[in-house]
N, C-alpha and C. Protein backbone atom coordinates (compact mmCIF):
# COMPACT_ATOMS: atom_id res chain seq x y z
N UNK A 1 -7.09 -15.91 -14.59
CA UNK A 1 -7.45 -15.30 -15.87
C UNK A 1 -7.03 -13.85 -15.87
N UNK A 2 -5.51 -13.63 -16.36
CA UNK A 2 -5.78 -12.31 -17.03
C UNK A 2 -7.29 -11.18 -17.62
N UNK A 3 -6.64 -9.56 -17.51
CA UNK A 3 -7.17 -9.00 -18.30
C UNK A 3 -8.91 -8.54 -18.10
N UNK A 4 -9.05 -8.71 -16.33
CA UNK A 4 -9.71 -8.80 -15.78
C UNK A 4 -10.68 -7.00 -15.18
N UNK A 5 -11.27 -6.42 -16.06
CA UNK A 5 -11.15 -5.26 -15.12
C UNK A 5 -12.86 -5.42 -14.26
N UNK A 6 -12.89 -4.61 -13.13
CA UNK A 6 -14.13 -4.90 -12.43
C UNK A 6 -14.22 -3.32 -12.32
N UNK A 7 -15.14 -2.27 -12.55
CA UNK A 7 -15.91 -1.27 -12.15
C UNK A 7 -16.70 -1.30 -11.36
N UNK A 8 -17.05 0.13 -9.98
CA UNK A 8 -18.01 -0.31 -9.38
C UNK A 8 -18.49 1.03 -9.51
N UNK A 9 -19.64 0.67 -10.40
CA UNK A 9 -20.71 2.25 -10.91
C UNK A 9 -21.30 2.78 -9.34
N UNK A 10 -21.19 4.05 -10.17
CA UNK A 10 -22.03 4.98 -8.85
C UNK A 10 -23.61 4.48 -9.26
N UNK A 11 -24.53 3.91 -7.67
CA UNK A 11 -25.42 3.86 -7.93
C UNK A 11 -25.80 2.87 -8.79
N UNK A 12 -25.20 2.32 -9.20
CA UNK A 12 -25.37 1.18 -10.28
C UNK A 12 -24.62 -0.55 -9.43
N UNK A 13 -24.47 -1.10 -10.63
CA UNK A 13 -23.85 -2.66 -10.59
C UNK A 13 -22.55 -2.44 -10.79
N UNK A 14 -21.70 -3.39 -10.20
CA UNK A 14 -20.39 -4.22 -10.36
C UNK A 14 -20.59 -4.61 -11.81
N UNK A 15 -19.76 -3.66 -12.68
CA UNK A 15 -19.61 -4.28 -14.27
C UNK A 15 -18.08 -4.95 -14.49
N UNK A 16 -18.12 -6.56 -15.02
CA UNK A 16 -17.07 -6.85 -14.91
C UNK A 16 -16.98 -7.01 -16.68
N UNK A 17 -15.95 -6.80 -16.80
CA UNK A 17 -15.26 -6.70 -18.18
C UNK A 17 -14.00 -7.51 -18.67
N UNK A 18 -13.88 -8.29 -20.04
CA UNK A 18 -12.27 -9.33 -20.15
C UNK A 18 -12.83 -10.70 -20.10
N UNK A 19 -11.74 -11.34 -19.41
CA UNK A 19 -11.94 -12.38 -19.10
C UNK A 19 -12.29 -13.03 -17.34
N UNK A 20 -13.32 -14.04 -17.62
CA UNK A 20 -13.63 -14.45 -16.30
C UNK A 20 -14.61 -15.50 -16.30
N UNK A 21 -14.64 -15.67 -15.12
CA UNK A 21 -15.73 -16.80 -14.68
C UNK A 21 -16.43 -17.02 -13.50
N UNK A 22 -17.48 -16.87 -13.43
CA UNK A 22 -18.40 -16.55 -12.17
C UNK A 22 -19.39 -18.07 -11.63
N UNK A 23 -19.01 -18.58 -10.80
CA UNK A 23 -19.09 -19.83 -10.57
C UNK A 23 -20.40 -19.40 -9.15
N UNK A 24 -21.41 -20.21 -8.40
CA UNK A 24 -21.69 -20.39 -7.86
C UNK A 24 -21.04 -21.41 -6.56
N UNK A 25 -21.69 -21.12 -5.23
CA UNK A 25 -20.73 -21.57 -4.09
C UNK A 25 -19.91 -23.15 -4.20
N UNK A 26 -20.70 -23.68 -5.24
CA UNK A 26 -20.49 -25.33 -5.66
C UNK A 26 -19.09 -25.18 -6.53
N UNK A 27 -19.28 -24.61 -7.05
CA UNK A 27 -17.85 -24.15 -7.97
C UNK A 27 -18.59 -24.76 -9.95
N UNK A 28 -19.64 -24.45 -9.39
CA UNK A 28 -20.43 -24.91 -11.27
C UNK A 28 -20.64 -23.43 -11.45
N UNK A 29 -19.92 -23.03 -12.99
CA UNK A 29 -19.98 -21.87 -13.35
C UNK A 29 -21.03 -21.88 -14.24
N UNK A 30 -21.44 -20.07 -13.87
CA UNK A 30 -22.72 -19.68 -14.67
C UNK A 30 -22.40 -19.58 -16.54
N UNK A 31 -23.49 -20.36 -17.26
CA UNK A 31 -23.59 -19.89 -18.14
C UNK A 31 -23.26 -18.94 -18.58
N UNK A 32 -22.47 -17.59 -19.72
CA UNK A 32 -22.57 -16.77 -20.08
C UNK A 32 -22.87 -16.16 -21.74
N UNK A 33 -22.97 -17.46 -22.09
CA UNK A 33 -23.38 -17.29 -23.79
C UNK A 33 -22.27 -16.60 -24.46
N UNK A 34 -20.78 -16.54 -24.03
CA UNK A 34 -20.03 -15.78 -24.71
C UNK A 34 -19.68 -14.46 -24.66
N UNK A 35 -20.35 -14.17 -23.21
CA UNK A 35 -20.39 -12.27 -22.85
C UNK A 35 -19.14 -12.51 -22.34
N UNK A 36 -18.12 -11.19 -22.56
CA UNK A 36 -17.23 -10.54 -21.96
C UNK A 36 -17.37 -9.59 -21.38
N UNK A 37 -18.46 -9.20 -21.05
CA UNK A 37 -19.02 -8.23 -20.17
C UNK A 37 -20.49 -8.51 -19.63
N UNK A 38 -20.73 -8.38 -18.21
CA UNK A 38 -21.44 -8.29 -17.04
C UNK A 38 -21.55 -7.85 -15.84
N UNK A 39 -22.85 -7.18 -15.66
CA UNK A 39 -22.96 -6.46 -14.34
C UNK A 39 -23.64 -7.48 -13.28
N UNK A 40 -22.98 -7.25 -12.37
CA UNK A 40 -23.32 -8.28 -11.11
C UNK A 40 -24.37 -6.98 -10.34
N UNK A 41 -25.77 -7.17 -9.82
CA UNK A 41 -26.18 -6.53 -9.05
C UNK A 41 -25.57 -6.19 -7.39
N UNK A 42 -25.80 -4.95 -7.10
CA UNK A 42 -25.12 -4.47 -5.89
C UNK A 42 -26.17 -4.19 -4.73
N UNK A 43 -27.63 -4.12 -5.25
CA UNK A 43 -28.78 -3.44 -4.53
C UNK A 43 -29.37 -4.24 -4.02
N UNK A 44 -29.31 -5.67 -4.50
CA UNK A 44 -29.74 -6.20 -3.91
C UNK A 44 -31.31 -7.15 -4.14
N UNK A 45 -32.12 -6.16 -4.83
CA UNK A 45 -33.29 -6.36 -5.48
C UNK A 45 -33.54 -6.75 -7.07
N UNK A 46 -32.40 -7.34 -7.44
CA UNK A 46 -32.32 -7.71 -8.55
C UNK A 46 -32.87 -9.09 -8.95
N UNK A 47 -34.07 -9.29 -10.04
CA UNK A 47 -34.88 -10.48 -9.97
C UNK A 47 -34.39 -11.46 -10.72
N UNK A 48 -32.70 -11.03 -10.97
CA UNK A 48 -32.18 -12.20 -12.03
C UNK A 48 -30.65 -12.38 -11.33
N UNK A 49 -30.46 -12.20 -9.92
CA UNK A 49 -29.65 -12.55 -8.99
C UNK A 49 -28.01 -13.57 -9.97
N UNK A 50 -27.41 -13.23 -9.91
CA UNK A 50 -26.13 -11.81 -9.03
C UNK A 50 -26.20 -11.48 -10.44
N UNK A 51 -26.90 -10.93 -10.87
CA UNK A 51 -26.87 -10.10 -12.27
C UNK A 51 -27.67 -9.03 -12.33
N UNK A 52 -27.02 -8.05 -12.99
CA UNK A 52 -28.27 -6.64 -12.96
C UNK A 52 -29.16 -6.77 -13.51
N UNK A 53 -30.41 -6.32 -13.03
CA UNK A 53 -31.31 -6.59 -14.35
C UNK A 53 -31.96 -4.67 -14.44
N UNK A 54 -31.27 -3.88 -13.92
CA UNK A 54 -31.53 -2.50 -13.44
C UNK A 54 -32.78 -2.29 -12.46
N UNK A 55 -33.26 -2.78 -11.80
CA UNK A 55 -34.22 -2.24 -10.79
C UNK A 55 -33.12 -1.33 -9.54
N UNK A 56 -32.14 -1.12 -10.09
CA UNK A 56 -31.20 -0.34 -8.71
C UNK A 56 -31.90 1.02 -9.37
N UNK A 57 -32.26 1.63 -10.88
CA UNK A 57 -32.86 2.54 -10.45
C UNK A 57 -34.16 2.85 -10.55
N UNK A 58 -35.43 1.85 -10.30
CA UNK A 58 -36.37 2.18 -9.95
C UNK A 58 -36.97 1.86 -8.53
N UNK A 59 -35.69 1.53 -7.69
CA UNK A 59 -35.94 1.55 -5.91
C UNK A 59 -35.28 3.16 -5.57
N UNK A 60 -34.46 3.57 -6.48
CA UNK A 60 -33.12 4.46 -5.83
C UNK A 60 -32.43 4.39 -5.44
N UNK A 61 -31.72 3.44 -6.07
CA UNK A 61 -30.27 2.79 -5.22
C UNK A 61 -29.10 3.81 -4.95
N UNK A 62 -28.56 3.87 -3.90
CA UNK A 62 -27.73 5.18 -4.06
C UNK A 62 -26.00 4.54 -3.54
N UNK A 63 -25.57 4.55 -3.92
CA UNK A 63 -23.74 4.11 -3.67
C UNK A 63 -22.79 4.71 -4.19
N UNK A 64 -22.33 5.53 -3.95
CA UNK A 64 -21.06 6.46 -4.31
C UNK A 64 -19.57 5.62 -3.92
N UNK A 65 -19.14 5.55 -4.92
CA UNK A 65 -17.66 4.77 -4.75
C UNK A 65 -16.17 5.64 -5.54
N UNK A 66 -15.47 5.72 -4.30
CA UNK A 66 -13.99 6.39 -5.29
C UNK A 66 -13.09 5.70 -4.82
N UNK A 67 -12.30 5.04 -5.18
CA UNK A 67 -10.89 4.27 -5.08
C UNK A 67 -9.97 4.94 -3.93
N UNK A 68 -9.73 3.79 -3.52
CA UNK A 68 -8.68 4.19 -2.13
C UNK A 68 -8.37 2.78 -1.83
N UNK A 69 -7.24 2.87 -1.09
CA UNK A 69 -6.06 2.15 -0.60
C UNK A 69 -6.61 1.42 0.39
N UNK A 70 -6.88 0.11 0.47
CA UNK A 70 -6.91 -1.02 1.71
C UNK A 70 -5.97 -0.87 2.48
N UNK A 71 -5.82 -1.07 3.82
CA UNK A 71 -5.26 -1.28 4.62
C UNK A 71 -3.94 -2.62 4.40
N UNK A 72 -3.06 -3.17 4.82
CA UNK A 72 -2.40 -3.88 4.34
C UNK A 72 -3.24 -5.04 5.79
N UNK A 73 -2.93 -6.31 4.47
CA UNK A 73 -3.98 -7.73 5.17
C UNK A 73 -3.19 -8.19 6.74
N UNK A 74 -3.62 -8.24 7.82
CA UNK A 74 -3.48 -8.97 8.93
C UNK A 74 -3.18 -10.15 8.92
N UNK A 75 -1.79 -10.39 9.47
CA UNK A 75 -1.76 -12.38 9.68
C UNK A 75 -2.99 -12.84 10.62
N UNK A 76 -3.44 -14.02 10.01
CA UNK A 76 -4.64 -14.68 10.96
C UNK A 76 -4.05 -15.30 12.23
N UNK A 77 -4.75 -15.20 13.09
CA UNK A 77 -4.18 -15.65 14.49
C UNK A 77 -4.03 -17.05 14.40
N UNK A 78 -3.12 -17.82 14.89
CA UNK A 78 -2.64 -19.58 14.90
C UNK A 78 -4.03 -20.22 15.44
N UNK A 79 -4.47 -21.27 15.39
CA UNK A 79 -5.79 -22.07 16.04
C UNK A 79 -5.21 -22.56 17.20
């Protein structure tokens, strides 16, 4: 799916924006009622799991994020 952007707020949630689809480990995707936008919780303490429901700021969630360059991916070793 094109057109995909993902933000990762300071202190906040993973807001994903566009198009997408957020499936559980089964591969049955979540409901979204038609949102093109959602924050996935990052803190952890979120009571509506993997979705924000904002309790990141009434624990004090603190995460500072600025963009930088991955390393380039490692071939996996042969079995």
């Amino acid at each position: 799916m094109a057109g995909t952007k993902i933000t990762v707020r300071n202190n906040g949630p993973l807001r994903l924006e566009g198009e997408f689809e957020i499936c559980d480990m089964e591969g049955k995707p979540f409901g979204l009622g038609g949102r093109t936008a959602v924050s996935l919780c990052r803190c952890g303490h979120s009571q509506n799991k993997p979705f924000c429901d904002s309790t990141h700021r009434k624990i004090g969630f603190q995460s500072e994020m600025t963009a930088r360059d991955l390393p380039a991916e490692q071939p996996k070793p042969a079995l």
